[in-house]
N, C-alpha and C. Protein backbone atom coordinates (compact mmCIF):
# COMPACT_ATOMS: atom_id res chain seq x y z
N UNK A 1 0.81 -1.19 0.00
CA UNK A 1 0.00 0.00 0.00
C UNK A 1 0.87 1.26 0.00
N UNK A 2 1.59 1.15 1.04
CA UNK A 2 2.94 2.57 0.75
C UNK A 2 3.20 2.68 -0.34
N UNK A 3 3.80 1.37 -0.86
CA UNK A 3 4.63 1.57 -2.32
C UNK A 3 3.55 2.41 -3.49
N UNK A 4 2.21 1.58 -3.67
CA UNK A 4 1.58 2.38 -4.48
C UNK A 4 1.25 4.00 -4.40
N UNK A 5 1.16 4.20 -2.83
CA UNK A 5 1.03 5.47 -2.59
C UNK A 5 1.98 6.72 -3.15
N UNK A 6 3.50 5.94 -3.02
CA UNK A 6 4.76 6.62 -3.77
C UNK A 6 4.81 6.58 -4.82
N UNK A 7 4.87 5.73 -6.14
CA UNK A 7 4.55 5.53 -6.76
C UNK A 7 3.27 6.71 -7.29
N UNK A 8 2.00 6.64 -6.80
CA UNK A 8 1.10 7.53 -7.23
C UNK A 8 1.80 9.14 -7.15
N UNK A 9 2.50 9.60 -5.86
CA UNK A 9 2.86 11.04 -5.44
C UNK A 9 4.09 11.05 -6.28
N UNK A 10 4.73 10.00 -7.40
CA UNK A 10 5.83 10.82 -7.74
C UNK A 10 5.30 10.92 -9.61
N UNK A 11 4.35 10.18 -9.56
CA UNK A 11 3.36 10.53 -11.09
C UNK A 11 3.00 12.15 -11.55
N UNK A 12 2.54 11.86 -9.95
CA UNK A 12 1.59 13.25 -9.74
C UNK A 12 2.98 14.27 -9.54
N UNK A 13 3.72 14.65 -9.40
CA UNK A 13 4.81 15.03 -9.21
C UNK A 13 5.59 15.12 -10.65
N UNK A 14 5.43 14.67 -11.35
CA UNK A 14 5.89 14.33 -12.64
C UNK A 14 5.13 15.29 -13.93
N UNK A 15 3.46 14.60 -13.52
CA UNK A 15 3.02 15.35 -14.30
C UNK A 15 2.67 16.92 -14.00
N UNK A 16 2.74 17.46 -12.54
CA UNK A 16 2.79 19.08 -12.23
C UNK A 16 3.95 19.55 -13.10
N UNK A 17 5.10 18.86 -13.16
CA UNK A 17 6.37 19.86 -13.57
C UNK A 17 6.31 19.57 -14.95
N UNK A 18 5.47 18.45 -15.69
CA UNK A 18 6.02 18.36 -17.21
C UNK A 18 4.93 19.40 -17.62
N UNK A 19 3.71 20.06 -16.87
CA UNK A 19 2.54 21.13 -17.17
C UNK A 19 3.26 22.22 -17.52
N UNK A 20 3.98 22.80 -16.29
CA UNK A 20 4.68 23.63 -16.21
C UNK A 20 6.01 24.19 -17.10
N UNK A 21 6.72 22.83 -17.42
CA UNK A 21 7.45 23.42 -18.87
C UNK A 21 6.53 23.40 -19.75
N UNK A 22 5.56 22.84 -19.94
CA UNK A 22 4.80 23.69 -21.10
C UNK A 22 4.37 24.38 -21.26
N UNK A 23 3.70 25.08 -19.93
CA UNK A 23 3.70 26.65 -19.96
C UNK A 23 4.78 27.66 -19.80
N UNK A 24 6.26 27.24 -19.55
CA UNK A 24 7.33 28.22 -19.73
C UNK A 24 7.50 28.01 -21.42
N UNK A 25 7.57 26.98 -22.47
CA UNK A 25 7.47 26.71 -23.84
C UNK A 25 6.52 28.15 -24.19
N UNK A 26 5.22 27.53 -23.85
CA UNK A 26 4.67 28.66 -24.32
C UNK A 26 5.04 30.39 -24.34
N UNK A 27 5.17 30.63 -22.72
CA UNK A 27 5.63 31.93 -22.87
C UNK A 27 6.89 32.00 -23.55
N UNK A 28 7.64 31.32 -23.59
CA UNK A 28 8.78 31.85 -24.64
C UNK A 28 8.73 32.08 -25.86
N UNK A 29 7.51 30.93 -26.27
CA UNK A 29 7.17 31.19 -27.93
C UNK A 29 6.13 32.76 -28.07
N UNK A 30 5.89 33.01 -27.30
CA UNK A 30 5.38 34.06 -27.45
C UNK A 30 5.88 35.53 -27.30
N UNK A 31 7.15 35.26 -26.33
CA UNK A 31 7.74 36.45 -26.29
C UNK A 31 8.56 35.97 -27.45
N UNK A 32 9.27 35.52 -27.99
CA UNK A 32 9.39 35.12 -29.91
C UNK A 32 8.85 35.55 -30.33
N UNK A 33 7.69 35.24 -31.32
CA UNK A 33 7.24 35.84 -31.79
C UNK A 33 6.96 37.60 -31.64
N UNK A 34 6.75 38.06 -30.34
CA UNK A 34 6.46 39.38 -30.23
C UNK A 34 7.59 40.04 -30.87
N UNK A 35 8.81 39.77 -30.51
CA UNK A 35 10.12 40.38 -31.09
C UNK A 35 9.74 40.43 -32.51
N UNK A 36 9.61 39.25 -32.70
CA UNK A 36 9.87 39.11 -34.55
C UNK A 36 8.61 39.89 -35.54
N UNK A 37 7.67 39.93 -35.01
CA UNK A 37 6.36 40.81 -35.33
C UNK A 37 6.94 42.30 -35.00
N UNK A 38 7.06 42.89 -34.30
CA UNK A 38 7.79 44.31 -34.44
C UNK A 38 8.95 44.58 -35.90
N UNK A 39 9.90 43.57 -35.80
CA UNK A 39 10.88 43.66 -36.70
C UNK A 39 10.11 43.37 -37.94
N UNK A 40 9.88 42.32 -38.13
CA UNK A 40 8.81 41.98 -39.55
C UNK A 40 8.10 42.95 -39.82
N UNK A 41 7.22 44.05 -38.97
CA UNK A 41 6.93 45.27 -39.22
C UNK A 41 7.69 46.26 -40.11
N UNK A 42 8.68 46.20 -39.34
CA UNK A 42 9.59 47.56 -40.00
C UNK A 42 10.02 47.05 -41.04
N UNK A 43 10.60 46.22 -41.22
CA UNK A 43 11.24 45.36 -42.24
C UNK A 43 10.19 45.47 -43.67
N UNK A 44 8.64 45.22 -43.15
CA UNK A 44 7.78 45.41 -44.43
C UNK A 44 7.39 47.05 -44.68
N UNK A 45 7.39 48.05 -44.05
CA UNK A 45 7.19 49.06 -44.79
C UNK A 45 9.16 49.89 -44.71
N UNK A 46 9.93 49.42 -44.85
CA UNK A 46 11.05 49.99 -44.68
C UNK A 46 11.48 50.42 -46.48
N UNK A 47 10.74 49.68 -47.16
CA UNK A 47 10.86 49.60 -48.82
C UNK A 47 9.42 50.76 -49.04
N UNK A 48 8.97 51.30 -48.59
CA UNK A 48 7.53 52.11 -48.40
C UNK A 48 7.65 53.58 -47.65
N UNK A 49 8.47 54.32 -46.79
CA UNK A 49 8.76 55.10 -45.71
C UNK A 49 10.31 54.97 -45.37
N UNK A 50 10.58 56.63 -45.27
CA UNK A 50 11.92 57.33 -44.51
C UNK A 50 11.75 56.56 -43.05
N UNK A 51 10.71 56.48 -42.61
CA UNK A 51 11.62 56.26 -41.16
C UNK A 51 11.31 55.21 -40.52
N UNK A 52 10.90 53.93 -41.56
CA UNK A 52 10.89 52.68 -41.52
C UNK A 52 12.38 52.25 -41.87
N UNK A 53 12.91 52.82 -43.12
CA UNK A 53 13.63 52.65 -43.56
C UNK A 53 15.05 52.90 -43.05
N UNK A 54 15.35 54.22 -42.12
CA UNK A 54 16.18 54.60 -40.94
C UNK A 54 16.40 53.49 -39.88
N UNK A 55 14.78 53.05 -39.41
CA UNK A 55 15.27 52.28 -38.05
C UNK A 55 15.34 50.54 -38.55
N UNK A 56 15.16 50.55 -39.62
CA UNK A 56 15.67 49.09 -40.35
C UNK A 56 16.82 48.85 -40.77
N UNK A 57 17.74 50.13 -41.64
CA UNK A 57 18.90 50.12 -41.11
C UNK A 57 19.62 49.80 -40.35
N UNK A 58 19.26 50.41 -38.96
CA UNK A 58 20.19 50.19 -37.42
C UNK A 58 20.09 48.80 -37.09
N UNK A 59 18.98 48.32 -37.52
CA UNK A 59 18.23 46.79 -36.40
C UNK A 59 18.60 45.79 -37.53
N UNK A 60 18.43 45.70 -38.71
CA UNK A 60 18.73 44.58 -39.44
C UNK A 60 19.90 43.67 -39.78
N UNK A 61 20.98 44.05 -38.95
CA UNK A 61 21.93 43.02 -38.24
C UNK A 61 22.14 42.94 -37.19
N UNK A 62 21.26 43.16 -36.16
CA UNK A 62 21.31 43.09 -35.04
C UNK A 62 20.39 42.34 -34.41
N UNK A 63 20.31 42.05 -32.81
CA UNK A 63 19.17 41.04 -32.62
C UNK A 63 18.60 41.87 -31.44
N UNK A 64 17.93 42.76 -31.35
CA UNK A 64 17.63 43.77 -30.61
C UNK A 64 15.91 43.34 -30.20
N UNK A 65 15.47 43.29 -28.91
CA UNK A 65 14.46 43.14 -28.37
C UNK A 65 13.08 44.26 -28.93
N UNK A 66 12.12 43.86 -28.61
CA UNK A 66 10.63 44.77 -29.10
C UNK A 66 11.10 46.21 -28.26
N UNK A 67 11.30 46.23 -27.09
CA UNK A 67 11.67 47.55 -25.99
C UNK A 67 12.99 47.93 -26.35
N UNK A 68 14.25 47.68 -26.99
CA UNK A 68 15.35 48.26 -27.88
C UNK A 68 14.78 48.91 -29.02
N UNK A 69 13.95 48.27 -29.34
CA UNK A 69 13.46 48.62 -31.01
C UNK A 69 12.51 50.39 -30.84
N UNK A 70 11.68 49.54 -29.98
CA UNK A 70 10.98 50.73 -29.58
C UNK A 70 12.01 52.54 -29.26
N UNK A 71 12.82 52.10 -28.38
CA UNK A 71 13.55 52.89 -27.71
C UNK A 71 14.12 53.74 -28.82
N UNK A 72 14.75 52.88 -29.71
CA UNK A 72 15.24 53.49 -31.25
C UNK A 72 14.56 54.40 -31.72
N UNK A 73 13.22 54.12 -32.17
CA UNK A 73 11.97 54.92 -32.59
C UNK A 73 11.75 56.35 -31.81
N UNK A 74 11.60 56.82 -30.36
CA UNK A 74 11.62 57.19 -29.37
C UNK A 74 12.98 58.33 -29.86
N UNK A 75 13.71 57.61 -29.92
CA UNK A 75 15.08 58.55 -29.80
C UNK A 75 14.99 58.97 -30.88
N UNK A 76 14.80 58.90 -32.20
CA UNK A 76 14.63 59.18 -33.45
C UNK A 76 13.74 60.07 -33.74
N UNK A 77 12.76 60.11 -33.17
CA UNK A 77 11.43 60.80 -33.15
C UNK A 77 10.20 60.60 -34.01
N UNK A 78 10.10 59.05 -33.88
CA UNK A 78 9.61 58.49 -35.14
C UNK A 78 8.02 58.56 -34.13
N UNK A 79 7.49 58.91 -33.87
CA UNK A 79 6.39 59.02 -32.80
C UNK A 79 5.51 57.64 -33.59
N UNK A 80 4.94 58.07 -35.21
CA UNK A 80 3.97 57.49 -35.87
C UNK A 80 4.50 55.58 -35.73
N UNK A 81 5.84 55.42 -35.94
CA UNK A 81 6.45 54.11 -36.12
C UNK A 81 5.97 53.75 -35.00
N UNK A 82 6.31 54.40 -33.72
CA UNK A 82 6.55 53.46 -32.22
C UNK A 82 4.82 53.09 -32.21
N UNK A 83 4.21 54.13 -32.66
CA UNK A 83 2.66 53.78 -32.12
C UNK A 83 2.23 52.61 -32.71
N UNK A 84 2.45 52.46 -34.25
CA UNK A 84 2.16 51.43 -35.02
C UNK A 84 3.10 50.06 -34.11
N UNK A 85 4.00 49.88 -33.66
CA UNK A 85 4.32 49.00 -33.10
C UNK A 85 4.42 48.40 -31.76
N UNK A 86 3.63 49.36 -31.01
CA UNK A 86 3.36 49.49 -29.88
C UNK A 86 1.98 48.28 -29.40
């Protein structure tokens, strides 16, 4: 009876933490994607607009976060860009 009892608490134990990397999976794929949706932004009107085209310059060899990217915009004075990517 013990044994099954251990047995049961280390299942259950097993399956809490294999939940849980799948919800850290998730949030990571999502903060992924968020990065890459900002950049994919600029990247598509940078052939379309001056100041798509400025802050695609700076970022397109670089691997710079959504809040770097932003910050760029900000300092630049691109007001219309940051909102659209905001």
């Amino acid at each position: 009876m013990a044994k099954s009892l251990l047995k049961k608490v280390k299942k259950g134990g097993k399956k809490a933490f294999q939940k849980a990397e799948a919800k850290v999976e998730k949030v990571e794929k999502a903060v992924s994607s968020a990065d890459s949706s900002a950049r994919s932004h600029i990247e598509s009107i940078s052939k379309l607009r001056r100041d798509g085209s400025v802050v695609w310059g700076m970022i397109k060899d670089g691997n710079q976060s959504t809040d770097e990217i932003k910050a760029i915009c900000k300092e630049k004075g691109f007001d219309e860009l940051l909102g659209e990517i905001s």
